[in-house]
N, C-alpha and C. Protein backbone atom coordinates (compact mmCIF):
# COMPACT_ATOMS: atom_id res chain seq x y z
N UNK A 1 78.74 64.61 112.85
CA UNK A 1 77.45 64.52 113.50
C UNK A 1 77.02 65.88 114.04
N UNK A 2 77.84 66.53 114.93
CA UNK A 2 77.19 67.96 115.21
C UNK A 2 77.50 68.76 114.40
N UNK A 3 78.10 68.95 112.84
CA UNK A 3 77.77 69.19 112.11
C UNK A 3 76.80 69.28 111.23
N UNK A 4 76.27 68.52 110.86
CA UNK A 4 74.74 67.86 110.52
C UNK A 4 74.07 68.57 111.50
N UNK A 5 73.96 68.31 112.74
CA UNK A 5 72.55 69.09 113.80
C UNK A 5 72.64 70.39 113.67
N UNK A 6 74.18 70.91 113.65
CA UNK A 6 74.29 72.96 112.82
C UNK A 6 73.36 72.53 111.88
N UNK A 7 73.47 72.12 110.84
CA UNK A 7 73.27 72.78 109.89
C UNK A 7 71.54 72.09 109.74
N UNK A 8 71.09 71.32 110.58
CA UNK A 8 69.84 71.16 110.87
C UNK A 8 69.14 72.15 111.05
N UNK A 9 69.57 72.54 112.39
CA UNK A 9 69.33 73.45 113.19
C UNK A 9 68.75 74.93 112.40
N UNK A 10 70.18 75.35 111.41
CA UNK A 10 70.18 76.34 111.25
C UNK A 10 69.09 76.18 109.77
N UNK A 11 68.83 75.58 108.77
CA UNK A 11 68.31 75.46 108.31
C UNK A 11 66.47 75.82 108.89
N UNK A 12 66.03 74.96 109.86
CA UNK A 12 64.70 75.34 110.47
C UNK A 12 64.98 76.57 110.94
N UNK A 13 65.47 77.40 111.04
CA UNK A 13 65.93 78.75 111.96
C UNK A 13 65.88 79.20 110.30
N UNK A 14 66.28 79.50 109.32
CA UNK A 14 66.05 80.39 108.23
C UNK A 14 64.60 79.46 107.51
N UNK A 15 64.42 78.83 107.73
CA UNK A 15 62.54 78.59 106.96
C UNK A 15 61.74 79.43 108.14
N UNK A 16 61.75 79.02 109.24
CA UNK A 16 60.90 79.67 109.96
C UNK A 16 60.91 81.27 109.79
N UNK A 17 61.64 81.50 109.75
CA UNK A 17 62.39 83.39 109.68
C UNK A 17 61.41 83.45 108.33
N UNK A 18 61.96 82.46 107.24
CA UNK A 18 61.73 82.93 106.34
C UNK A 18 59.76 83.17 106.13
N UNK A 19 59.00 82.17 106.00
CA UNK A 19 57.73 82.05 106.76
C UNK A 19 57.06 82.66 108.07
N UNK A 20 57.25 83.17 108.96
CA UNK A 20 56.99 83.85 109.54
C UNK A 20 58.01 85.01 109.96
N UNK A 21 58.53 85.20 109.64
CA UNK A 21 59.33 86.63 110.34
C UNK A 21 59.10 87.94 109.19
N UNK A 22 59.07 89.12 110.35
CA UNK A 22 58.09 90.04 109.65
C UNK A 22 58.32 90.87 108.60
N UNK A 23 57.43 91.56 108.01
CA UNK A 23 58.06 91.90 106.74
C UNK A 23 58.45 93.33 106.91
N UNK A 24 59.45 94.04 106.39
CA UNK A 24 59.62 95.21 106.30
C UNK A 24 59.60 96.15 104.65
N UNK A 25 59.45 95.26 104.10
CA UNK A 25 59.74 96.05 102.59
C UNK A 25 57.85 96.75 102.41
N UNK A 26 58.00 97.40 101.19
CA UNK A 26 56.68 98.03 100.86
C UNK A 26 55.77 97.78 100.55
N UNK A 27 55.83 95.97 100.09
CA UNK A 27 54.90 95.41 99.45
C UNK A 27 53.44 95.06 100.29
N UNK A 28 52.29 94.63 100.44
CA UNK A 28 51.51 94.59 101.02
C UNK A 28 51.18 93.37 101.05
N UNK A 29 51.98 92.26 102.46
CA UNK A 29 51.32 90.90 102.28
C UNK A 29 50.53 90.55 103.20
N UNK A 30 49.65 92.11 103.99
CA UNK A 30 48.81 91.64 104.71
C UNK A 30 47.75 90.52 104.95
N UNK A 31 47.31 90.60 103.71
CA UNK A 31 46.15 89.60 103.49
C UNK A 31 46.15 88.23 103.64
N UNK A 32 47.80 87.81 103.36
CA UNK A 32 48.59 86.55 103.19
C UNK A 32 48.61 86.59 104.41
N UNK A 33 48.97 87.38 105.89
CA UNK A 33 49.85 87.13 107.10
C UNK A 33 48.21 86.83 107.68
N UNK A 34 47.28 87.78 107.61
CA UNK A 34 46.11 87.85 108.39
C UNK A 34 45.41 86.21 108.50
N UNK A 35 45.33 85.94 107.04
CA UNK A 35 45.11 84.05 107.40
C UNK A 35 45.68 83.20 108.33
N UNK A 36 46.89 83.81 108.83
CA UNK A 36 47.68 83.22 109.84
C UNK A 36 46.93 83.05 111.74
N UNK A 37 46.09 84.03 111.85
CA UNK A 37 45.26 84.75 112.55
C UNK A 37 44.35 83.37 113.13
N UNK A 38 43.76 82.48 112.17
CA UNK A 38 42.79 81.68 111.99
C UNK A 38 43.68 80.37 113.18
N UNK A 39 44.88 80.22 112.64
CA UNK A 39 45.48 78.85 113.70
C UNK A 39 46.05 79.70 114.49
N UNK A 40 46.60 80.79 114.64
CA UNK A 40 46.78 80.89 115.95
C UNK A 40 45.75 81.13 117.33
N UNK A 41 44.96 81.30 117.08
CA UNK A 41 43.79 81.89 117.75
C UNK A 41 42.32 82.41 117.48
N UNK A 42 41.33 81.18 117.36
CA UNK A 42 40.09 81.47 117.09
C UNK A 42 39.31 82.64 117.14
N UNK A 43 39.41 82.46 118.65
CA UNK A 43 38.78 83.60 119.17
C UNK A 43 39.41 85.41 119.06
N UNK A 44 41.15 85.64 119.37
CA UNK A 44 41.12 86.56 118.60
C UNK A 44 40.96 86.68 116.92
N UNK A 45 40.94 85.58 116.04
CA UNK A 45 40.59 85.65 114.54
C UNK A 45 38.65 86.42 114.63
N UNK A 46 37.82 86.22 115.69
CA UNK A 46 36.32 86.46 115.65
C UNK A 46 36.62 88.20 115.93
N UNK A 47 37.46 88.25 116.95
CA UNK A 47 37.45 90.05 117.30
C UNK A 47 38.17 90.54 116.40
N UNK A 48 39.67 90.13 115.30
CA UNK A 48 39.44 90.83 114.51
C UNK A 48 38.65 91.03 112.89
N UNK A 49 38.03 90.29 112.89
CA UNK A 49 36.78 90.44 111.93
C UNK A 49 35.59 91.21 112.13
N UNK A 50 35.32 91.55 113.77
CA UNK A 50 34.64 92.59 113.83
C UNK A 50 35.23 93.82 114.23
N UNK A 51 36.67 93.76 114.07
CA UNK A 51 37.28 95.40 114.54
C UNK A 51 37.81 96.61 113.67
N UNK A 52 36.99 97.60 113.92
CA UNK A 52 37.76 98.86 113.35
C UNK A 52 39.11 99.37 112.81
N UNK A 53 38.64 100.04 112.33
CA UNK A 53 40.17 100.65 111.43
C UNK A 53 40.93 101.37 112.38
N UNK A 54 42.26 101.62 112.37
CA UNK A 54 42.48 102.35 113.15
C UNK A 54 42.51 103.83 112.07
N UNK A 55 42.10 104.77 112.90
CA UNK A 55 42.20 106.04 112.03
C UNK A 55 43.17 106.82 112.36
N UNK A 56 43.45 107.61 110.99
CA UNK A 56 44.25 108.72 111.49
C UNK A 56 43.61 110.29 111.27
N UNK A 57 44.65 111.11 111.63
CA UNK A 57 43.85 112.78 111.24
C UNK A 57 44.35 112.94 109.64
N UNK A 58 43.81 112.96 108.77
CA UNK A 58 43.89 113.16 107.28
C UNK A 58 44.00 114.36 106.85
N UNK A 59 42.98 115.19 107.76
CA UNK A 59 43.05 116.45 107.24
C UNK A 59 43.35 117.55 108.18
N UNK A 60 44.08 116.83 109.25
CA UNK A 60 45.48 117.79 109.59
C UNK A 60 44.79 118.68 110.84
N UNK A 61 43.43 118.47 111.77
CA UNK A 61 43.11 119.27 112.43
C UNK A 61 43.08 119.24 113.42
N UNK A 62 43.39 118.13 114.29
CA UNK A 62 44.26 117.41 115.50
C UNK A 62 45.14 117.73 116.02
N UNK A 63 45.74 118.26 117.07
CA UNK A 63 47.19 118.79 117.48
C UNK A 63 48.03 117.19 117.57
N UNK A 64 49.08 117.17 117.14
CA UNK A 64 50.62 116.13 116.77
C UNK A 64 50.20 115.80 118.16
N UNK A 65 50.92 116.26 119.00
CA UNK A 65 50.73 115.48 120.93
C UNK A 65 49.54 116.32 121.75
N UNK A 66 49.15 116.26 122.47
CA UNK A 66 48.62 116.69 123.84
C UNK A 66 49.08 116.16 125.07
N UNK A 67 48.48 116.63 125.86
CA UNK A 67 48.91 116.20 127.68
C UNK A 67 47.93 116.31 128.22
N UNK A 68 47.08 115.10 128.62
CA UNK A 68 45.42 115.47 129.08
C UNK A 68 45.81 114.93 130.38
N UNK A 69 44.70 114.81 130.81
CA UNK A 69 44.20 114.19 132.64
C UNK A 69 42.79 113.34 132.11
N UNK A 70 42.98 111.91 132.00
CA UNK A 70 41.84 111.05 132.00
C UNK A 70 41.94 109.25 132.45
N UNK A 71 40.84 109.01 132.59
CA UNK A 71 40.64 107.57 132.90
C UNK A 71 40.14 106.66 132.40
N UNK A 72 41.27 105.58 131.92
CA UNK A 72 40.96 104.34 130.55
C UNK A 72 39.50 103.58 131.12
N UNK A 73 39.29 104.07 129.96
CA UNK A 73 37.44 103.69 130.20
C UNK A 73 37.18 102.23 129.78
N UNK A 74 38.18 101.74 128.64
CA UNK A 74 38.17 100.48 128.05
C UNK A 74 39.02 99.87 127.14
N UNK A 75 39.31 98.85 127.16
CA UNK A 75 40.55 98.73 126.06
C UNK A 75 40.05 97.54 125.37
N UNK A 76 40.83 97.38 124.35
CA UNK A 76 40.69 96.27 123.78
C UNK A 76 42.44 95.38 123.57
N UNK A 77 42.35 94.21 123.56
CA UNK A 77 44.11 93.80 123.23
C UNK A 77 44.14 92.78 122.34
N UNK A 78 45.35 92.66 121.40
CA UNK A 78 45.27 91.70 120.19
C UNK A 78 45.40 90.41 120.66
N UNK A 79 45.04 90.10 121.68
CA UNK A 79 44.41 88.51 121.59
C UNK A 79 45.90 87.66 121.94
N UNK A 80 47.00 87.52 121.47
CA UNK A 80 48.03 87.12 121.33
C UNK A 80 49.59 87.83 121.61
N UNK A 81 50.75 87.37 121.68
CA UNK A 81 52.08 88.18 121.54
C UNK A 81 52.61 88.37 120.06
N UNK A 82 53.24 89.64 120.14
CA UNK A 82 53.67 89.73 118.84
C UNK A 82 54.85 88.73 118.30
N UNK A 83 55.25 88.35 117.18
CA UNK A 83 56.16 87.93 116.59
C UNK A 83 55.82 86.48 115.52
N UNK A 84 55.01 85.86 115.43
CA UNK A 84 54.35 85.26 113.99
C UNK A 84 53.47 86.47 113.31
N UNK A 85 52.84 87.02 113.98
CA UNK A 85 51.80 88.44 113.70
C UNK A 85 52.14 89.76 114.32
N UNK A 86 51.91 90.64 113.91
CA UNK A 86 52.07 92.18 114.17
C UNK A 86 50.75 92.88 114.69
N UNK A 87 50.59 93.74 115.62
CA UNK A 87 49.07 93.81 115.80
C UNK A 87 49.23 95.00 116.97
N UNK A 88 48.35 95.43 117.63
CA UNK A 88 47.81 96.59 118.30
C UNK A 88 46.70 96.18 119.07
N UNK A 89 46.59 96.96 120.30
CA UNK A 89 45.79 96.74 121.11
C UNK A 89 45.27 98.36 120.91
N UNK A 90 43.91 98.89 121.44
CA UNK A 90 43.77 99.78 121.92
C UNK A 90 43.39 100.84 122.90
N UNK A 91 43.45 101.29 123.20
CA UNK A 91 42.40 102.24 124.87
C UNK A 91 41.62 103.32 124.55
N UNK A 92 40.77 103.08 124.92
CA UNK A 92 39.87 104.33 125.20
C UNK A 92 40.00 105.29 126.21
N UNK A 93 40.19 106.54 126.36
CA UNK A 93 40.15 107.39 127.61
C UNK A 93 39.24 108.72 127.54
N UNK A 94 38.96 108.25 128.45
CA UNK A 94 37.39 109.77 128.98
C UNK A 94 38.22 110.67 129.53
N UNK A 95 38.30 111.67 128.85
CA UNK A 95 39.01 112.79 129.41
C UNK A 95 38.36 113.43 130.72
N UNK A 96 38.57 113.85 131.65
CA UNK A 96 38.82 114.16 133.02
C UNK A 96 37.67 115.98 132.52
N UNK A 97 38.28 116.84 131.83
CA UNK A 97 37.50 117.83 131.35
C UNK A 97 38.11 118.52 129.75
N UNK A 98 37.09 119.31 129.56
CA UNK A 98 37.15 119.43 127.95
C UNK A 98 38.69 120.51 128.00
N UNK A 99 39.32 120.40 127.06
CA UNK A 99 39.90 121.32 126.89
C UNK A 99 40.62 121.95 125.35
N UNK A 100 41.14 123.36 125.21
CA UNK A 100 41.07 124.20 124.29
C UNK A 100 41.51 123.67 122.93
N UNK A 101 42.84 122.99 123.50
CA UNK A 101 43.47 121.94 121.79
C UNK A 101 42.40 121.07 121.50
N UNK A 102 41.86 120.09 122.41
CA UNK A 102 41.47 119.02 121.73
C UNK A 102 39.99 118.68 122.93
N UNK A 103 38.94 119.03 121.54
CA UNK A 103 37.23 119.56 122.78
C UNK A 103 36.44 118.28 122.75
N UNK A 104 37.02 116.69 122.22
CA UNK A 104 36.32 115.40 122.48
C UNK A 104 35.80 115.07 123.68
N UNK A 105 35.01 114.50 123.98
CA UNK A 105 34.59 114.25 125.49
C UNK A 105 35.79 112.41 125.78
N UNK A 106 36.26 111.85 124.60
CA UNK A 106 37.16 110.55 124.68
C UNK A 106 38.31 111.20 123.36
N UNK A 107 39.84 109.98 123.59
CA UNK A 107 41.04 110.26 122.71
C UNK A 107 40.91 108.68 122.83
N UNK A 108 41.43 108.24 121.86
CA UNK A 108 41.61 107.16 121.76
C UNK A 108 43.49 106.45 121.07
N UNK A 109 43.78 105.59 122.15
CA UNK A 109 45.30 105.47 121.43
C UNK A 109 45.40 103.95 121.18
N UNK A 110 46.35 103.53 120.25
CA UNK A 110 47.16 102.89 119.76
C UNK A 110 48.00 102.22 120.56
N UNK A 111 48.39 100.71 120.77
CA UNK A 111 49.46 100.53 121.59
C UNK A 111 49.98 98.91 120.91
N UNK A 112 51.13 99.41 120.68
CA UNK A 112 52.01 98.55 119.70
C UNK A 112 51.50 96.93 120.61
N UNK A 113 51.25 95.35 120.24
CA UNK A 113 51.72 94.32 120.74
C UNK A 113 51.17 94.29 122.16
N UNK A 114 49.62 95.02 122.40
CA UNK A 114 49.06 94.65 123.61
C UNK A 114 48.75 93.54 123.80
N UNK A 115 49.27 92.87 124.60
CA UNK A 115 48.52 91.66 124.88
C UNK A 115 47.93 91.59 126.29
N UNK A 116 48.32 92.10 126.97
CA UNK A 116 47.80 92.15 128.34
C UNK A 116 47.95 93.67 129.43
N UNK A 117 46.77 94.18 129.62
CA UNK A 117 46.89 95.47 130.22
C UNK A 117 47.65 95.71 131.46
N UNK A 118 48.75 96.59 131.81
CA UNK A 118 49.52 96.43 132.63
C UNK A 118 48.94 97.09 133.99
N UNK A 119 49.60 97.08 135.13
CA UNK A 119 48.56 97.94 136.26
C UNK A 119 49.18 99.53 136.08
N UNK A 120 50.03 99.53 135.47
CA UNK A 120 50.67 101.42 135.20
C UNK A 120 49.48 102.19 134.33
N UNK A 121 49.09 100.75 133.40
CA UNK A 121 48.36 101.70 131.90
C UNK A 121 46.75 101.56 132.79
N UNK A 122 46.69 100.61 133.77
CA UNK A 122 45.36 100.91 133.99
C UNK A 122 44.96 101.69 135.23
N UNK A 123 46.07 102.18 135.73
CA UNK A 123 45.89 103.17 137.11
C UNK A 123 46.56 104.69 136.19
N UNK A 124 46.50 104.78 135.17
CA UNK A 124 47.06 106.30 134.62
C UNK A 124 46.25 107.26 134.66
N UNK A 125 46.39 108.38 134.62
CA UNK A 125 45.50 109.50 134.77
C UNK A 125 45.93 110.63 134.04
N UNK A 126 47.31 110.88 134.13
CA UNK A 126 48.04 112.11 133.30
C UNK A 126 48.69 111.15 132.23
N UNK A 127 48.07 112.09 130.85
CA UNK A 127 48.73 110.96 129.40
C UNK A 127 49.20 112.29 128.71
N UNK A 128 50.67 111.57 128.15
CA UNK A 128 51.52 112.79 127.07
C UNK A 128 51.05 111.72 125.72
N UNK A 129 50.30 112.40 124.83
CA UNK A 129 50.40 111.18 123.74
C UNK A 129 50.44 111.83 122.44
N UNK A 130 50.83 110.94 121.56
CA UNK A 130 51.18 111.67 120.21
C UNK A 130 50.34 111.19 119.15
N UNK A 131 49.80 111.77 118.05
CA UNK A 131 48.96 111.81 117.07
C UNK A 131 49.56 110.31 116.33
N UNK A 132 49.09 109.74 115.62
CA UNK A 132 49.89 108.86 114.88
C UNK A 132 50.12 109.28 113.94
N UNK A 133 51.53 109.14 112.80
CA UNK A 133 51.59 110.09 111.65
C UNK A 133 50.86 109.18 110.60
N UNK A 134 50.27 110.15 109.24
CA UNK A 134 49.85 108.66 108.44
C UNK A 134 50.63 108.50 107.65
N UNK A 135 52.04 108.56 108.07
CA UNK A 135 53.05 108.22 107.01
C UNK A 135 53.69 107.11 107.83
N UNK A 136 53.11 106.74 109.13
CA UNK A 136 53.43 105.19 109.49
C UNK A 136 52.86 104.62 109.46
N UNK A 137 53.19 103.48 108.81
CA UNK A 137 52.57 101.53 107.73
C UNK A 137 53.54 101.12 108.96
N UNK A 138 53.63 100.91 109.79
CA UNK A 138 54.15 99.86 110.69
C UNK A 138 53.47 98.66 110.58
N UNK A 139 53.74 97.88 110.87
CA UNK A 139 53.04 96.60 111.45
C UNK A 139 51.59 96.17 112.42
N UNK A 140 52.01 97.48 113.19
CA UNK A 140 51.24 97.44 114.50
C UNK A 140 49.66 97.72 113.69
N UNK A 141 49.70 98.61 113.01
CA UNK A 141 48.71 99.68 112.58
C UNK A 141 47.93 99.15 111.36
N UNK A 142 48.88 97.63 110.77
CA UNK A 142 48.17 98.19 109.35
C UNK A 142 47.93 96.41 109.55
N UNK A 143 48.78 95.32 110.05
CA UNK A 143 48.69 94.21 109.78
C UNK A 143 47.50 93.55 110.67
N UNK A 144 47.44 93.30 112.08
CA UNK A 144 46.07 93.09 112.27
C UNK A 144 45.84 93.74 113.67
N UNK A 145 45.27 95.38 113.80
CA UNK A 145 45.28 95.82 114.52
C UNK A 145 43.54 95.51 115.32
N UNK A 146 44.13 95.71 116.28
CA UNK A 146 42.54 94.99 117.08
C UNK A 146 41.84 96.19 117.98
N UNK A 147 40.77 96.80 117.38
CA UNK A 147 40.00 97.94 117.83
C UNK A 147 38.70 97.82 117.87
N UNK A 148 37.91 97.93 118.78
CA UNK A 148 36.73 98.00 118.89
C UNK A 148 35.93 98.59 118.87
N UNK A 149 36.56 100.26 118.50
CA UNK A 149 35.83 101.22 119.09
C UNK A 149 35.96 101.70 118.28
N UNK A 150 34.30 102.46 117.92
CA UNK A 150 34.20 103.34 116.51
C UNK A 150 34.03 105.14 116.95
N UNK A 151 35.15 105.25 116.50
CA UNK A 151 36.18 106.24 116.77
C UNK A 151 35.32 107.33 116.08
N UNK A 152 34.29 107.17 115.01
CA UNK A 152 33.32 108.14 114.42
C UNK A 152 34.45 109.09 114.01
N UNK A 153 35.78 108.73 113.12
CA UNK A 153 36.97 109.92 112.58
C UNK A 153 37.76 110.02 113.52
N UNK A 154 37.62 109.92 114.75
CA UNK A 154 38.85 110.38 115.51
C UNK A 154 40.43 109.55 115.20
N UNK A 155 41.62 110.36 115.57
CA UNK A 155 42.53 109.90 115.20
C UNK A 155 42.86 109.38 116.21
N UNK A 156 43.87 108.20 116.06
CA UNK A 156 44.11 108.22 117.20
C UNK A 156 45.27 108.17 117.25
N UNK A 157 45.74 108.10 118.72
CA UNK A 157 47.54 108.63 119.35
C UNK A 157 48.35 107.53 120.18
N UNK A 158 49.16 107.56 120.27
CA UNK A 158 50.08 106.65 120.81
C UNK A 158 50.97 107.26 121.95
N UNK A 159 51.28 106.21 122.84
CA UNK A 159 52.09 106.64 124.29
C UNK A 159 53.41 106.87 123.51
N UNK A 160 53.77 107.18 122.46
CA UNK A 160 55.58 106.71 122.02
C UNK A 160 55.52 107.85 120.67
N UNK A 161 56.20 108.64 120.51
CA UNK A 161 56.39 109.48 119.27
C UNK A 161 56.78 108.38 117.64
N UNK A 162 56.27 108.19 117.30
CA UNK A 162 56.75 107.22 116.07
C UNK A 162 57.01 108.57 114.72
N UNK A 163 57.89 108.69 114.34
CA UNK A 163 58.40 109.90 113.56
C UNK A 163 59.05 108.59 111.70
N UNK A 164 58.35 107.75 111.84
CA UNK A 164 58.72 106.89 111.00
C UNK A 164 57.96 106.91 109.42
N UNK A 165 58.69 107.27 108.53
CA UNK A 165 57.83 107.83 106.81
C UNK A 165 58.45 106.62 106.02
N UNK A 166 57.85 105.63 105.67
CA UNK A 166 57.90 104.76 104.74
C UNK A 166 57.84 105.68 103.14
């Protein structure tokens, strides 16, 4: 008998894995996971149908990190927690004053599995942040990242060095 419930058990524990747990290989089953979007959550399924790409610097003219002084003007968050879906929240920040690396009047970053803005990220003022590379296909970035803000090219950066080349 508790033999049988193991192997119950463990059985729903490898379908589920197998059906939702995330993918790491190269293939691209975004399109397949993003339908998923629809039952978990209506309303984030409406914001990401109207949200932006996230961008990166393509043609290399962006400094990798900076260290500014600014105040999150607005964010957006993926609606949900990560782990049936992969996803990104993002922030906007008005830089404090212009300066010599990087002369935007806003930077905009990336943040892996936002679901809810913390009081650290929304009382910050001094940010170390790093370029995103575009040799990271993470999850966060590519499966259903939730952005609102049209970035008009800007790249954007992340609180966390991701040094990761698929």
């Amino acid at each position: 008998m508790v033999t049988r419930h193991f192997i119950t058990i463990l059985s729903f524990c490898l379908l589920t894995n197998y059906l939702f747990g995330q993918n790491t290989s190269s293939t691209n089953t975004n399109s397949d996971r993003r339908e998923i979007i629809k039952s978990v959550d209506t309303s984030a399924n409406n914001k990401f149908k109207s949200s932006y790409a996230i961008t990166r610097d393509t043609l290399n003219v962006f400094p990798d990190s900076v260290i500014i002084e600014g105040e999150l003007l607005d964010y957006t968050t993926i609606g949900f927690s990560c782990g049936v879906l992969c996803g990104c929240g993002t922030l906007k920040i008005k830089l404090a004053r212009q300066y010599d690396h990087y002369k935007q009047a806003y930077i905009y970053v990336g943040v892996p599995c936002l679901n809810t803005l913390s009081k650290k990220l929304q009382n910050k003022t001094k940010w170390t942040l790093y370029k995103l590379p575009l040799s990271d296909n993470s999850c966060y970035w590519t499966e259903v990242p939730m952005n609102k803000f049209d970035t008009k090219g800007l790249p954007f950066y992340t609180l966390t060095k991701y040094d990761k080349a698929n």
